[in-house]
Protein backbone atom coordinates (compact mmCIF):
# COMPACT_ATOMS: atom_id res chain seq x y z
CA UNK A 1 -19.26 -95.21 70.03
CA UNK A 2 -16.50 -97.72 71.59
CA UNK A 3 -19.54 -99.48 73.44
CA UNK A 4 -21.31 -99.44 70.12
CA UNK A 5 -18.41 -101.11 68.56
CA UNK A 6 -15.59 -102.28 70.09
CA UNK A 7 -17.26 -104.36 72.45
CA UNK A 8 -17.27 -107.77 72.63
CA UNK A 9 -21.17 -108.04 71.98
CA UNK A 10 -20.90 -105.26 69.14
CA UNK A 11 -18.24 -107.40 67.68
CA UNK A 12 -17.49 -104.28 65.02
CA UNK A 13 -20.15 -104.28 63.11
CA UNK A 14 -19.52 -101.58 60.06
CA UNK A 15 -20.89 -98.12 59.76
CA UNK A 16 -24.56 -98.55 59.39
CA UNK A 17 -24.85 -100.76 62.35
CA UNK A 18 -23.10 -98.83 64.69
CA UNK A 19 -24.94 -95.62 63.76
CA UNK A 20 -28.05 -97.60 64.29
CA UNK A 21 -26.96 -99.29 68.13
CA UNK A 22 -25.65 -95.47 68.81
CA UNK A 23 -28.13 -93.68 67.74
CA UNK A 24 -30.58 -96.05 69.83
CA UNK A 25 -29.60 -94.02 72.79
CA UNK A 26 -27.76 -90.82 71.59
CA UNK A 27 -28.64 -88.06 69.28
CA UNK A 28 -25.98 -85.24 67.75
CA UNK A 29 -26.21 -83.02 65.02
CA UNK A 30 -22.93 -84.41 62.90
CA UNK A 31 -23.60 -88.22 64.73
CA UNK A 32 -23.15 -89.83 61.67
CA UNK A 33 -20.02 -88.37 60.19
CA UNK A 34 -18.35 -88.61 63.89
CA UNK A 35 -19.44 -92.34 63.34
CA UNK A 36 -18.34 -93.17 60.15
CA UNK A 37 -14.35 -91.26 60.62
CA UNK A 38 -14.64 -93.43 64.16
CA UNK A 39 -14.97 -96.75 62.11
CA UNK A 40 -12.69 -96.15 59.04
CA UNK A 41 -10.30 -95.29 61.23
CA UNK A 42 -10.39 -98.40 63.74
CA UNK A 43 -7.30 -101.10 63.50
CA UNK A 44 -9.07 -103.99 63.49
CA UNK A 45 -11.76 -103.10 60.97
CA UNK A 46 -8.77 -101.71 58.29
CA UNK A 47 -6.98 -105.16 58.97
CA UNK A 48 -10.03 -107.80 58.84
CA UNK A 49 -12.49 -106.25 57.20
CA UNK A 50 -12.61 -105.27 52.76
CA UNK A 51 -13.75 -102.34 51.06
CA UNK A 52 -16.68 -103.80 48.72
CA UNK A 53 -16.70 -101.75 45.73
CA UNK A 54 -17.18 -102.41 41.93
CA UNK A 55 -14.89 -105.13 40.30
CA UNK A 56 -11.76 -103.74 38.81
CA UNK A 57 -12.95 -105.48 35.20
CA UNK A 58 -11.13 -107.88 32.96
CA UNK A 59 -7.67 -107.72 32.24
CA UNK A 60 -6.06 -106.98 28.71
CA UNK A 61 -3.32 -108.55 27.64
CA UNK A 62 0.10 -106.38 26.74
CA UNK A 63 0.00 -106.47 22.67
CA UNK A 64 2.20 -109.21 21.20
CA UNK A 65 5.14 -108.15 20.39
CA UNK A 66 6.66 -108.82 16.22
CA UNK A 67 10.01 -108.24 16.45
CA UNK A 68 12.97 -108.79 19.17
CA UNK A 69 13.73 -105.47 21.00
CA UNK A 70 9.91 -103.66 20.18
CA UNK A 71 8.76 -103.99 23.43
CA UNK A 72 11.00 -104.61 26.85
CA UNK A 73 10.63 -104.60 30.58
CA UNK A 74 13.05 -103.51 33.15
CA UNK A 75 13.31 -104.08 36.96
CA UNK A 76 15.92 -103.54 39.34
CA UNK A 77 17.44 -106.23 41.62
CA UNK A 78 18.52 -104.00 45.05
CA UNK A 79 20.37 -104.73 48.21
CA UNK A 80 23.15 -107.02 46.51
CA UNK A 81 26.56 -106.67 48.48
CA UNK A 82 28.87 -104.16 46.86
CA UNK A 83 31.07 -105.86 43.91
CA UNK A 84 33.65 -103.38 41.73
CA UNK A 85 31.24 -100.54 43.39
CA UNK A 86 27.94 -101.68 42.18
CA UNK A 87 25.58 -102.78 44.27
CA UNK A 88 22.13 -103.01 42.44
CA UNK A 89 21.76 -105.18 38.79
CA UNK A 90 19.51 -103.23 36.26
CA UNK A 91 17.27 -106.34 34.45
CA UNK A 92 16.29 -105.83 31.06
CA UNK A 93 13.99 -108.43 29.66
CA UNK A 94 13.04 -108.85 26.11
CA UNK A 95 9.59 -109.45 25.88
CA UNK A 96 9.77 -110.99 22.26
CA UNK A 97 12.42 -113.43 22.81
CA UNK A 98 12.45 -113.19 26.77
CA UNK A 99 16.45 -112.64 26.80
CA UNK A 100 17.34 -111.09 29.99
CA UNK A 101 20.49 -108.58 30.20
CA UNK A 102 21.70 -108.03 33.33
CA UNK A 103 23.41 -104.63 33.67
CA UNK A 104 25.72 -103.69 37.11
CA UNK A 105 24.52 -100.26 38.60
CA UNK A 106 25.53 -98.09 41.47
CA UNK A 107 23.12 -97.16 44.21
CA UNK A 108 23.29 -93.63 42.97
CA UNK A 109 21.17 -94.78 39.64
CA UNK A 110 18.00 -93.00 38.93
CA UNK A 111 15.16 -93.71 36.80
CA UNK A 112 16.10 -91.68 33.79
């Protein structure tokens, strides 16, 4: 299978093409499944090469928002160096106004 496609000449060339140059010369009973984990798991074909599948589809816009305060978004800003014992900033954005309030936290805050 590394012949097959590894090789310079192979030059990787997916799962059906490999099966095809390996099964030119070599027969098993489970070839093809031994073929397929061998490719899905090689480096170089997870880093260069894309899964092909159906397109994700259009995007929808987030409803507008009518009033200030209906509809916010929050994020935290982590890392910072330690100030009066808070080290991460809690952003809360306003999506109706876009007024940002930035709130000190401790390291120790959780999601709820």
């Amino acid at each position: 299978m590394k012949e097959c496609h590894d090789s310079k000449w192979a030059g990787h060339p997916g799962i059906h093409r490999t099966l095809a140059l390996v099964g030119d010369s070599y027969y098993g009973p489970h070839m093809k499944d031994d073929v397929e984990a061998y490719v899905k798991t090689c480096l170089v074909c997870q880093q260069d090469k894309i899964e092909r599948g159906t397109p994700a589809g259009l995007l929808e816009p987030l409803p507008i928002p009518h009033r200030p305060w209906e509809s916010v978004s929050m994020d935290f800003i982590v890392a910072l160096p330690t100030s009066e014992g808070y080290n991460w900033v809690l952003v809360v954005v306003d999506r109706y106004s876009k007024y940002a309030t930035f709130i000190p936290a401790p390291k120790e805050c959780s999601a709820e």
